[in-house]
PDB file of N, CA and C in Angstrom:
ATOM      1  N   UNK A   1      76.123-101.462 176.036  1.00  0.00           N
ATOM      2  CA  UNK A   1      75.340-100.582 176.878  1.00  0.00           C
ATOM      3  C   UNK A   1      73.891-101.076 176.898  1.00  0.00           C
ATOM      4  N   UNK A   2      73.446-101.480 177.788  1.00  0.00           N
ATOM      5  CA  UNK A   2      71.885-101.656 178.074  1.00  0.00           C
ATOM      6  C   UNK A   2      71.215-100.606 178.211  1.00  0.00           C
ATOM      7  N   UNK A   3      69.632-101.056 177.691  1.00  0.00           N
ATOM      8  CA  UNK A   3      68.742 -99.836 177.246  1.00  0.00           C
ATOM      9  C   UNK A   3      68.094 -99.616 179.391  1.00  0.00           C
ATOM     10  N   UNK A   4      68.089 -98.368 179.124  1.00  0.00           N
ATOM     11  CA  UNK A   4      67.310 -97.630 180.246  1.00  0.00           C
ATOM     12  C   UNK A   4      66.377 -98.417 180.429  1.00  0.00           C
ATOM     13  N   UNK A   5      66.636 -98.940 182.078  1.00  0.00           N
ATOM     14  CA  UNK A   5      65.250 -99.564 182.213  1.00  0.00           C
ATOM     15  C   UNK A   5      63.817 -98.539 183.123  1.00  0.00           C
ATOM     16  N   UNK A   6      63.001 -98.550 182.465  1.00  0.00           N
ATOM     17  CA  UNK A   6      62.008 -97.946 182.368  1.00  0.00           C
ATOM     18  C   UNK A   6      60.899 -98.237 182.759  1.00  0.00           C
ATOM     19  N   UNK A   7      61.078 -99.599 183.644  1.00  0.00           N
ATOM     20  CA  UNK A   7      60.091-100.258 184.093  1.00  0.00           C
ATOM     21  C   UNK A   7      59.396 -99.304 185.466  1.00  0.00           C
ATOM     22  N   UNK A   8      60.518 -98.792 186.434  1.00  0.00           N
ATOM     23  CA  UNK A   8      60.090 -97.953 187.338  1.00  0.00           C
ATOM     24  C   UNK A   8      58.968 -96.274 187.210  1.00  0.00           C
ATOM     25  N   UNK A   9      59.015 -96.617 185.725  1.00  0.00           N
ATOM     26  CA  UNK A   9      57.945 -95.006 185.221  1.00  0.00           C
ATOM     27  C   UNK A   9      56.877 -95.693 185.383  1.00  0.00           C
ATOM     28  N   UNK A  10      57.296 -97.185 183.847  1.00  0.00           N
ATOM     29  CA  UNK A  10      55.633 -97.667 183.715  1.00  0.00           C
ATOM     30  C   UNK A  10      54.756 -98.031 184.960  1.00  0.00           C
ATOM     31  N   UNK A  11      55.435 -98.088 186.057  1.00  0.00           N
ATOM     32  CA  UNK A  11      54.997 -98.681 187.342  1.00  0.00           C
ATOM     33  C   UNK A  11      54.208 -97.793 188.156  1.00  0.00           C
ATOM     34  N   UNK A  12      55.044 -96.727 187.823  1.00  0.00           N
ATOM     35  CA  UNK A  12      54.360 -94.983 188.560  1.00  0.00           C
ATOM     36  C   UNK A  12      53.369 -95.106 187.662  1.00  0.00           C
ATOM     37  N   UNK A  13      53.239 -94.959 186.595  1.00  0.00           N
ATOM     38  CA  UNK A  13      52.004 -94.368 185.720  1.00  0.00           C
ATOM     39  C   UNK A  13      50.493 -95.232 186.378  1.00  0.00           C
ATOM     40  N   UNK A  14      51.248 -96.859 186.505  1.00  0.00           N
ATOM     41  CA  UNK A  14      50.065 -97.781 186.605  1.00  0.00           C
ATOM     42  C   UNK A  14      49.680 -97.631 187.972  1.00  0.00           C
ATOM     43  N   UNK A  15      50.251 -97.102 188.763  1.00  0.00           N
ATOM     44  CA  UNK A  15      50.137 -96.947 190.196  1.00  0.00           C
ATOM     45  C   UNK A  15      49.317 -95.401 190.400  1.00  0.00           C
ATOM     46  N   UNK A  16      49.556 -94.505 190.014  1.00  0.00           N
ATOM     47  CA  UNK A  16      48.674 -93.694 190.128  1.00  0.00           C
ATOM     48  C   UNK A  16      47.105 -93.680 189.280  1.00  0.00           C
ATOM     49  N   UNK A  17      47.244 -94.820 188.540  1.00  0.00           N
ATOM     50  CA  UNK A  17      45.719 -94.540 187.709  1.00  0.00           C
ATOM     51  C   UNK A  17      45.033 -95.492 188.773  1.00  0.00           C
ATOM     52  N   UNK A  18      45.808 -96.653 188.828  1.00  0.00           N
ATOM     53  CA  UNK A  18      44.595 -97.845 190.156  1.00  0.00           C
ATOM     54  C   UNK A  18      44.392 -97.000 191.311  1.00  0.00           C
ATOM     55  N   UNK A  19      45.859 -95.951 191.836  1.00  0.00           N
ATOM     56  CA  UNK A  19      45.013 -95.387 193.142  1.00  0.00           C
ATOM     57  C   UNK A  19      44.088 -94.327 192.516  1.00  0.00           C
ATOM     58  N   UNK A  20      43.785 -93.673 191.620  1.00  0.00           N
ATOM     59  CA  UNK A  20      43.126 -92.787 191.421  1.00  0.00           C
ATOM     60  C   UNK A  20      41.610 -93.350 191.126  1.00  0.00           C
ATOM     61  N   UNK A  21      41.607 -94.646 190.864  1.00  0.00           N
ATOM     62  CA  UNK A  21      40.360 -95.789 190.741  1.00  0.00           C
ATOM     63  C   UNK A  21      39.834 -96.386 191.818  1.00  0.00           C
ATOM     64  N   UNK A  22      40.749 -96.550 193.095  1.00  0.00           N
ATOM     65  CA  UNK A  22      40.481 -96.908 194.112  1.00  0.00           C
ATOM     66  C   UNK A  22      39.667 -95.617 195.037  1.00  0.00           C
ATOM     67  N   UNK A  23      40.586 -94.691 194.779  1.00  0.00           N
ATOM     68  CA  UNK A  23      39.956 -93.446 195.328  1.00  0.00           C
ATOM     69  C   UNK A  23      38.669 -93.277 194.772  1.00  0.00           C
ATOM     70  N   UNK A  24      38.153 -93.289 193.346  1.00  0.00           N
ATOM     71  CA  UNK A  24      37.148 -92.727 192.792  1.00  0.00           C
ATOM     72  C   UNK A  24      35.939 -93.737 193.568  1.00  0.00           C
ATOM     73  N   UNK A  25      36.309 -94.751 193.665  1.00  0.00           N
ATOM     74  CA  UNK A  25      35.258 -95.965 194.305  1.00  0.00           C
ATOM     75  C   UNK A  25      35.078 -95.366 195.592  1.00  0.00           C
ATOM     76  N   UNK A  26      35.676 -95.098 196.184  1.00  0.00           N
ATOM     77  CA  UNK A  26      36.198 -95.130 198.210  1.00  0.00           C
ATOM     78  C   UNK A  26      34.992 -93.406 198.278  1.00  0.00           C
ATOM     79  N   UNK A  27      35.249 -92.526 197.231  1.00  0.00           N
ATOM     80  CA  UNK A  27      34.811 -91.511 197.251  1.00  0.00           C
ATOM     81  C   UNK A  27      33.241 -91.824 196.904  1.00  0.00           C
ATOM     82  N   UNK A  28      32.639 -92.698 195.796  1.00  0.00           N
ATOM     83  CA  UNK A  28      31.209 -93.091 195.747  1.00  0.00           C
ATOM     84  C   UNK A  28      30.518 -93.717 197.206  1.00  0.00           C
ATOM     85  N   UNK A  29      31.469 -94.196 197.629  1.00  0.00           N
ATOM     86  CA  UNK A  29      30.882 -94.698 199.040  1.00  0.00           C
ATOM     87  C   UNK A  29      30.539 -94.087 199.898  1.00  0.00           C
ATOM     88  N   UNK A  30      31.565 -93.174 199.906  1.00  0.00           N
ATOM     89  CA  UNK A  30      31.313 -91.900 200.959  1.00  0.00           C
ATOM     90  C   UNK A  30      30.001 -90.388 200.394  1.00  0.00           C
ATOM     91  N   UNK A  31      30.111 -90.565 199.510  1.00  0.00           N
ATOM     92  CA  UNK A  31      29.171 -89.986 199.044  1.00  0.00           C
ATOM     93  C   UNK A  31      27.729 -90.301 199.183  1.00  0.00           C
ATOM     94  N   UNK A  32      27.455 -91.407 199.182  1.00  0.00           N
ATOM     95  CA  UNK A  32      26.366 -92.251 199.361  1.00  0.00           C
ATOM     96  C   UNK A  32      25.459 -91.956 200.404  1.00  0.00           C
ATOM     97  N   UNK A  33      26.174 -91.021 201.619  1.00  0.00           N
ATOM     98  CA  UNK A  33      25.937 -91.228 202.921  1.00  0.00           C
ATOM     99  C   UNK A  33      26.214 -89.512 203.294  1.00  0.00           C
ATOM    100  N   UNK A  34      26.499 -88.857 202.186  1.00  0.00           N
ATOM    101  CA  UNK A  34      26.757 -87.466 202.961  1.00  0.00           C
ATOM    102  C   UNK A  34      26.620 -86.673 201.407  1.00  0.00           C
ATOM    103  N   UNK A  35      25.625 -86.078 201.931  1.00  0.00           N
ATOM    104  CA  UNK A  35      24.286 -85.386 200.699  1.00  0.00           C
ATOM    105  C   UNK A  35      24.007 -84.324 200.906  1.00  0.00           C
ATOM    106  N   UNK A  36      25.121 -83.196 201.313  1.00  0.00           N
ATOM    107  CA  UNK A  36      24.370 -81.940 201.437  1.00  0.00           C
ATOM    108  C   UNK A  36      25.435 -81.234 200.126  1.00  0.00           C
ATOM    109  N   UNK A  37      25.243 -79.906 200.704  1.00  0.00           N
ATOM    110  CA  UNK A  37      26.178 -78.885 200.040  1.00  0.00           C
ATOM    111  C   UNK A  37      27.457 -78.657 200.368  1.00  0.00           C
ATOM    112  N   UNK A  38      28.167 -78.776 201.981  1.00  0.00           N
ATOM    113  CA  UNK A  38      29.529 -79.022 201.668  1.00  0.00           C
ATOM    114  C   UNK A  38      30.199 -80.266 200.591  1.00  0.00           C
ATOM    115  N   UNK A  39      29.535 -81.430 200.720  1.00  0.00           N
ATOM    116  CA  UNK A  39      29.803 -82.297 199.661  1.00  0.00           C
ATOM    117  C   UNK A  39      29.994 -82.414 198.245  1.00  0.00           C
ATOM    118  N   UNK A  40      28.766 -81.298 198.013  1.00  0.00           N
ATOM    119  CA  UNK A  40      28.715 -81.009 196.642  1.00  0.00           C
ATOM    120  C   UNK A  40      29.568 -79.789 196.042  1.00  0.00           C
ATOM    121  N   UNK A  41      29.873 -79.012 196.997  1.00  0.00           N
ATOM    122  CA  UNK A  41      31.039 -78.313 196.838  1.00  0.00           C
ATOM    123  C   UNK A  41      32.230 -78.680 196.627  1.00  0.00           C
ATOM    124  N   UNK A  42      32.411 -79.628 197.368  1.00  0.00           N
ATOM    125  CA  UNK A  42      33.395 -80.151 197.968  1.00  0.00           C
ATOM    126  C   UNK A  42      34.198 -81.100 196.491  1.00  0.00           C
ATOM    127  N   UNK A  43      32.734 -81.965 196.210  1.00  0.00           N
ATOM    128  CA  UNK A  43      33.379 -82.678 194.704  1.00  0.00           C
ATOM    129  C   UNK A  43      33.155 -81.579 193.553  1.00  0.00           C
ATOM    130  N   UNK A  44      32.342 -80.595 193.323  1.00  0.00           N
ATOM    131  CA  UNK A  44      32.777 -79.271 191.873  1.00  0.00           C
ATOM    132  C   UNK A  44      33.918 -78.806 192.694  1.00  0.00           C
ATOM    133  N   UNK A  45      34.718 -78.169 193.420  1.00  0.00           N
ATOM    134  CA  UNK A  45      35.660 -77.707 193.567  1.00  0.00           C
ATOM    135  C   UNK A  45      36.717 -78.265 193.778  1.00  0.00           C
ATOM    136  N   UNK A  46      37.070 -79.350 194.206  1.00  0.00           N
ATOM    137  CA  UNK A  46      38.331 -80.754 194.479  1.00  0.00           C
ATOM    138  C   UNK A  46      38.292 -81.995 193.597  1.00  0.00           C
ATOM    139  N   UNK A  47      36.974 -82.189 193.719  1.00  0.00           N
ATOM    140  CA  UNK A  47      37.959 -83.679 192.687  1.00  0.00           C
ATOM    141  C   UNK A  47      37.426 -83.543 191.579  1.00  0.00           C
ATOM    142  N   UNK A  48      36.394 -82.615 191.093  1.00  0.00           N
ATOM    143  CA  UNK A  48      36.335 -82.929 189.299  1.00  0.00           C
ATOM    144  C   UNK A  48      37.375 -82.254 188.757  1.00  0.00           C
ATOM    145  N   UNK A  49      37.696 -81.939 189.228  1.00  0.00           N
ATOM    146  CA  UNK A  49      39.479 -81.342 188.178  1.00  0.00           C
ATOM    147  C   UNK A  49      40.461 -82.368 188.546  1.00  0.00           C
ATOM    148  N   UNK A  50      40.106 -83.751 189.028  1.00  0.00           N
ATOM    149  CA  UNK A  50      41.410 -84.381 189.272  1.00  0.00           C
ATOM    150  C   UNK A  50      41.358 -85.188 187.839  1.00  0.00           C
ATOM    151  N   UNK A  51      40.307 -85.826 187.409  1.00  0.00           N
ATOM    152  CA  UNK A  51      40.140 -86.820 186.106  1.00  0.00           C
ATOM    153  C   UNK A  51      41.238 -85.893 185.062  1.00  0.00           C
ATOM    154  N   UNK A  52      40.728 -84.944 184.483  1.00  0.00           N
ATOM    155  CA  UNK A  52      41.626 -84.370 183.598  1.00  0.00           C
ATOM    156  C   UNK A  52      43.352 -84.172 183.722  1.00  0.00           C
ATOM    157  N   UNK A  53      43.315 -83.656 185.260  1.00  0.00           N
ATOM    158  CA  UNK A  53      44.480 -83.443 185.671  1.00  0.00           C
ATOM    159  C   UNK A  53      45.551 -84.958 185.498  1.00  0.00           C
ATOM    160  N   UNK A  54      45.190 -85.906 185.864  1.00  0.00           N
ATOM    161  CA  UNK A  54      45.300 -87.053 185.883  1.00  0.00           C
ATOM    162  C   UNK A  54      46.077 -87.462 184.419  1.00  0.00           C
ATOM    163  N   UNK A  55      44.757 -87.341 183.574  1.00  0.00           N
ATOM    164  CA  UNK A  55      45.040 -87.661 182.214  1.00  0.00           C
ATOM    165  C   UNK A  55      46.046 -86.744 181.454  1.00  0.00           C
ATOM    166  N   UNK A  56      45.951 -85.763 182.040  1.00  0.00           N
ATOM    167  CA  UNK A  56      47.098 -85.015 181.429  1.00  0.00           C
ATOM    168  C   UNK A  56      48.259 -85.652 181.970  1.00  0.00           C
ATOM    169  N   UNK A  57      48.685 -86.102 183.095  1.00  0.00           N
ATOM    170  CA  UNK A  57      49.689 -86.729 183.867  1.00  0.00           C
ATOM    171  C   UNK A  57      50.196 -88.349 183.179  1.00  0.00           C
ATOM    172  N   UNK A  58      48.854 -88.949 182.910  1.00  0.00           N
ATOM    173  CA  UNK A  58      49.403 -90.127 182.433  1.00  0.00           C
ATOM    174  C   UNK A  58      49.897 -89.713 181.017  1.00  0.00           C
ATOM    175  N   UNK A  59      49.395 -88.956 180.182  1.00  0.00           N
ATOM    176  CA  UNK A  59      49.990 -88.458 178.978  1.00  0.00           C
ATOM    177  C   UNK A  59      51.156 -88.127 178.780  1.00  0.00           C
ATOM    178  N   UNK A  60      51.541 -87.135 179.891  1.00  0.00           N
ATOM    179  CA  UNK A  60      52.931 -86.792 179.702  1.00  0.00           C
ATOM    180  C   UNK A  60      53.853 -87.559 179.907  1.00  0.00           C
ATOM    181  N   UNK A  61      53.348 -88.543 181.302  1.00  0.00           N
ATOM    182  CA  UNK A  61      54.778 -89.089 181.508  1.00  0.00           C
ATOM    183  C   UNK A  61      54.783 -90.826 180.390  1.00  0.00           C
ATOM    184  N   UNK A  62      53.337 -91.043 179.837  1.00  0.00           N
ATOM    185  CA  UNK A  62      53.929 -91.774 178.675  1.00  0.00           C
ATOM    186  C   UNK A  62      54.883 -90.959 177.369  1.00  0.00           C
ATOM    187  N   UNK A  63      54.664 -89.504 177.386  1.00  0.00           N
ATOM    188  CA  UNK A  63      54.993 -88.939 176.103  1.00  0.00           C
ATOM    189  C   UNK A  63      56.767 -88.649 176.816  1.00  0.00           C
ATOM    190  N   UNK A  64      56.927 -88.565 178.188  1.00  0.00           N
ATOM    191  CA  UNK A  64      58.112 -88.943 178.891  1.00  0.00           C
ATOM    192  C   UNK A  64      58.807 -89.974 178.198  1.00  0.00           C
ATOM    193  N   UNK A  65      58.362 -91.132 178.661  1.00  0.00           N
ATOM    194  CA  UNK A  65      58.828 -92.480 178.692  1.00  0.00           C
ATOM    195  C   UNK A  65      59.523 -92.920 177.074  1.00  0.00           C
ATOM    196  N   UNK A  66      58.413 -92.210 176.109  1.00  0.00           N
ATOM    197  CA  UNK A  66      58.820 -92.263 174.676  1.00  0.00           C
ATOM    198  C   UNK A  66      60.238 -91.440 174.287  1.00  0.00           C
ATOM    199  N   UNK A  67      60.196 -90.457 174.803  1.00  0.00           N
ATOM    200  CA  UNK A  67      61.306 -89.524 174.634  1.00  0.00           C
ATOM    201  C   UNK A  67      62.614 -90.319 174.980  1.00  0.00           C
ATOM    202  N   UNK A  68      62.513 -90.901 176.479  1.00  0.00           N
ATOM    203  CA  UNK A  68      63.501 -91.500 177.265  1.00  0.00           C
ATOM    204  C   UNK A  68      64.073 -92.523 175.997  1.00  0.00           C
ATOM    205  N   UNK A  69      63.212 -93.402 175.783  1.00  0.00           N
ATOM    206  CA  UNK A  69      63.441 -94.820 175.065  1.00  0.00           C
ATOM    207  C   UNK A  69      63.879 -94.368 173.632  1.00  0.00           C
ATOM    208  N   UNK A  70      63.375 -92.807 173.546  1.00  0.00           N
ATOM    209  CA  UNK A  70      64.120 -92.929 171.638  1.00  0.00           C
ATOM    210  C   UNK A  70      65.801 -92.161 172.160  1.00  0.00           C
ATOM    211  N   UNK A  71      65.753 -91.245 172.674  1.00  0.00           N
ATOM    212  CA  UNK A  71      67.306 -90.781 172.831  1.00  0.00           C
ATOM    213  C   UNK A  71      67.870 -91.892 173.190  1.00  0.00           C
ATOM    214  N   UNK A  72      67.572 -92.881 174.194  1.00  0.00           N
ATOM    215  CA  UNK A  72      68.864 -94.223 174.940  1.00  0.00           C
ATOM    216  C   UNK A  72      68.657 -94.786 173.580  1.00  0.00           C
ATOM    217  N   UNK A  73      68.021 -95.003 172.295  1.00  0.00           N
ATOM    218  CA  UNK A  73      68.203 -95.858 170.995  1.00  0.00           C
ATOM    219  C   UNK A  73      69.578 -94.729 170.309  1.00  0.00           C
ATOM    220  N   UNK A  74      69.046 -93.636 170.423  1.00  0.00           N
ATOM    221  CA  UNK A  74      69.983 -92.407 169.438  1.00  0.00           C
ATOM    222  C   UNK A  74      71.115 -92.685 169.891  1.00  0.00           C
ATOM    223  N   UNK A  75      71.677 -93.226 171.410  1.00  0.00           N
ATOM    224  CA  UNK A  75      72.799 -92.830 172.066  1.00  0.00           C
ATOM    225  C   UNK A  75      73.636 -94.140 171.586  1.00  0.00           C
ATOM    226  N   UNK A  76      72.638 -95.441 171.652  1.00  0.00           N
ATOM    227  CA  UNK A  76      72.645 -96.491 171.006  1.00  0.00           C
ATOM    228  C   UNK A  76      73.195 -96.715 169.816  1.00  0.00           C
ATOM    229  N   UNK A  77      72.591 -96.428 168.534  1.00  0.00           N
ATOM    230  CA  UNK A  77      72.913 -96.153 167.319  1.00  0.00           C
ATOM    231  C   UNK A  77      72.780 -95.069 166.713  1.00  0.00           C
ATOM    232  N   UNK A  78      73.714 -93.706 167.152  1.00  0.00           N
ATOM    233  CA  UNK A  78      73.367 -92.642 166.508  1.00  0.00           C
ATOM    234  C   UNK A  78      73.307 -92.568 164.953  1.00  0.00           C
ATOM    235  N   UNK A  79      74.201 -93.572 163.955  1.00  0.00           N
ATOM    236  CA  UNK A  79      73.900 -93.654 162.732  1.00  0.00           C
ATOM    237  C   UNK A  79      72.917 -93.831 161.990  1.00  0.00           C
ATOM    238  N   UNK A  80      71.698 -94.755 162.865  1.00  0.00           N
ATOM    239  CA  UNK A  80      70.283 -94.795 162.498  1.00  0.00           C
ATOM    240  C   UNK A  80      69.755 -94.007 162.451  1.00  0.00           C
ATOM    241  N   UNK A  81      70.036 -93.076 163.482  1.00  0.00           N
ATOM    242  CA  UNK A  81      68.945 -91.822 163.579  1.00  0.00           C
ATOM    243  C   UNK A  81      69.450 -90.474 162.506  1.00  0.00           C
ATOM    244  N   UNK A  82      70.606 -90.221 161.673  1.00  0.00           N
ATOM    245  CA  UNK A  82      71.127 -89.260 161.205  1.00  0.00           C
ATOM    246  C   UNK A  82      70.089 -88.887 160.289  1.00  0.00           C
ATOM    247  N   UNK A  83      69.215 -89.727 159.613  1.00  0.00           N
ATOM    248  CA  UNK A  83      67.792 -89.712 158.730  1.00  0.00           C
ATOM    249  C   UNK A  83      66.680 -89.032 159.034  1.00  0.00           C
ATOM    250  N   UNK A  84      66.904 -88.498 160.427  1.00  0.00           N
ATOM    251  CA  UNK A  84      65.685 -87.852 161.253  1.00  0.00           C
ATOM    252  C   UNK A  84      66.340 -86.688 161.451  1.00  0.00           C
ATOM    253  N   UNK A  85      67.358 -86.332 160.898  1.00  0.00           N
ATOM    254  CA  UNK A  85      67.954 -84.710 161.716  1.00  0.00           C
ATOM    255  C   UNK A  85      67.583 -84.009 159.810  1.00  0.00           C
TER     256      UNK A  85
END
């Protein structure tokens, strides 16, 4: 039995942090050029809650990915793991 391939998570994870880097750039630019108060509303109410949100996201779905990779080992060699129950 081959182990779960897992390459398609790590790919999501890395794919939403570069677009969320690309965005953060694309958004300084635009900012640069539009300086009032819808703007400034606009970033305290929409995107400073995305950084955290984010990080909570890449967290989980690495704390995902860990989960995935230890049960496909358990399913693997459940005799190894009888030491952990």
């Amino acid at each position: 039995m081959n182990p779960l391939p897992l390459g398609p998570l790590y790919e999501s994870q890395t794919r939403i942090r570069q677009e969320f880097l690309d965005f953060t750039a694309q958004w300084q630019k635009t900012k640069e050029g539009w300086r009032d108060e819808p703007a400034r509303r606009f970033e305290e109410q929409s995107l400073n809650t995305l950084t955290p949100t984010l990080t909570r996201v890449s967290a989980a779905m690495q704390t995902f990915a860990e989960e995935i990779r230890s049960a496909d080992q358990a399913l693997h060699d459940p005799e190894a793991n009888l030491g952990d129950m």
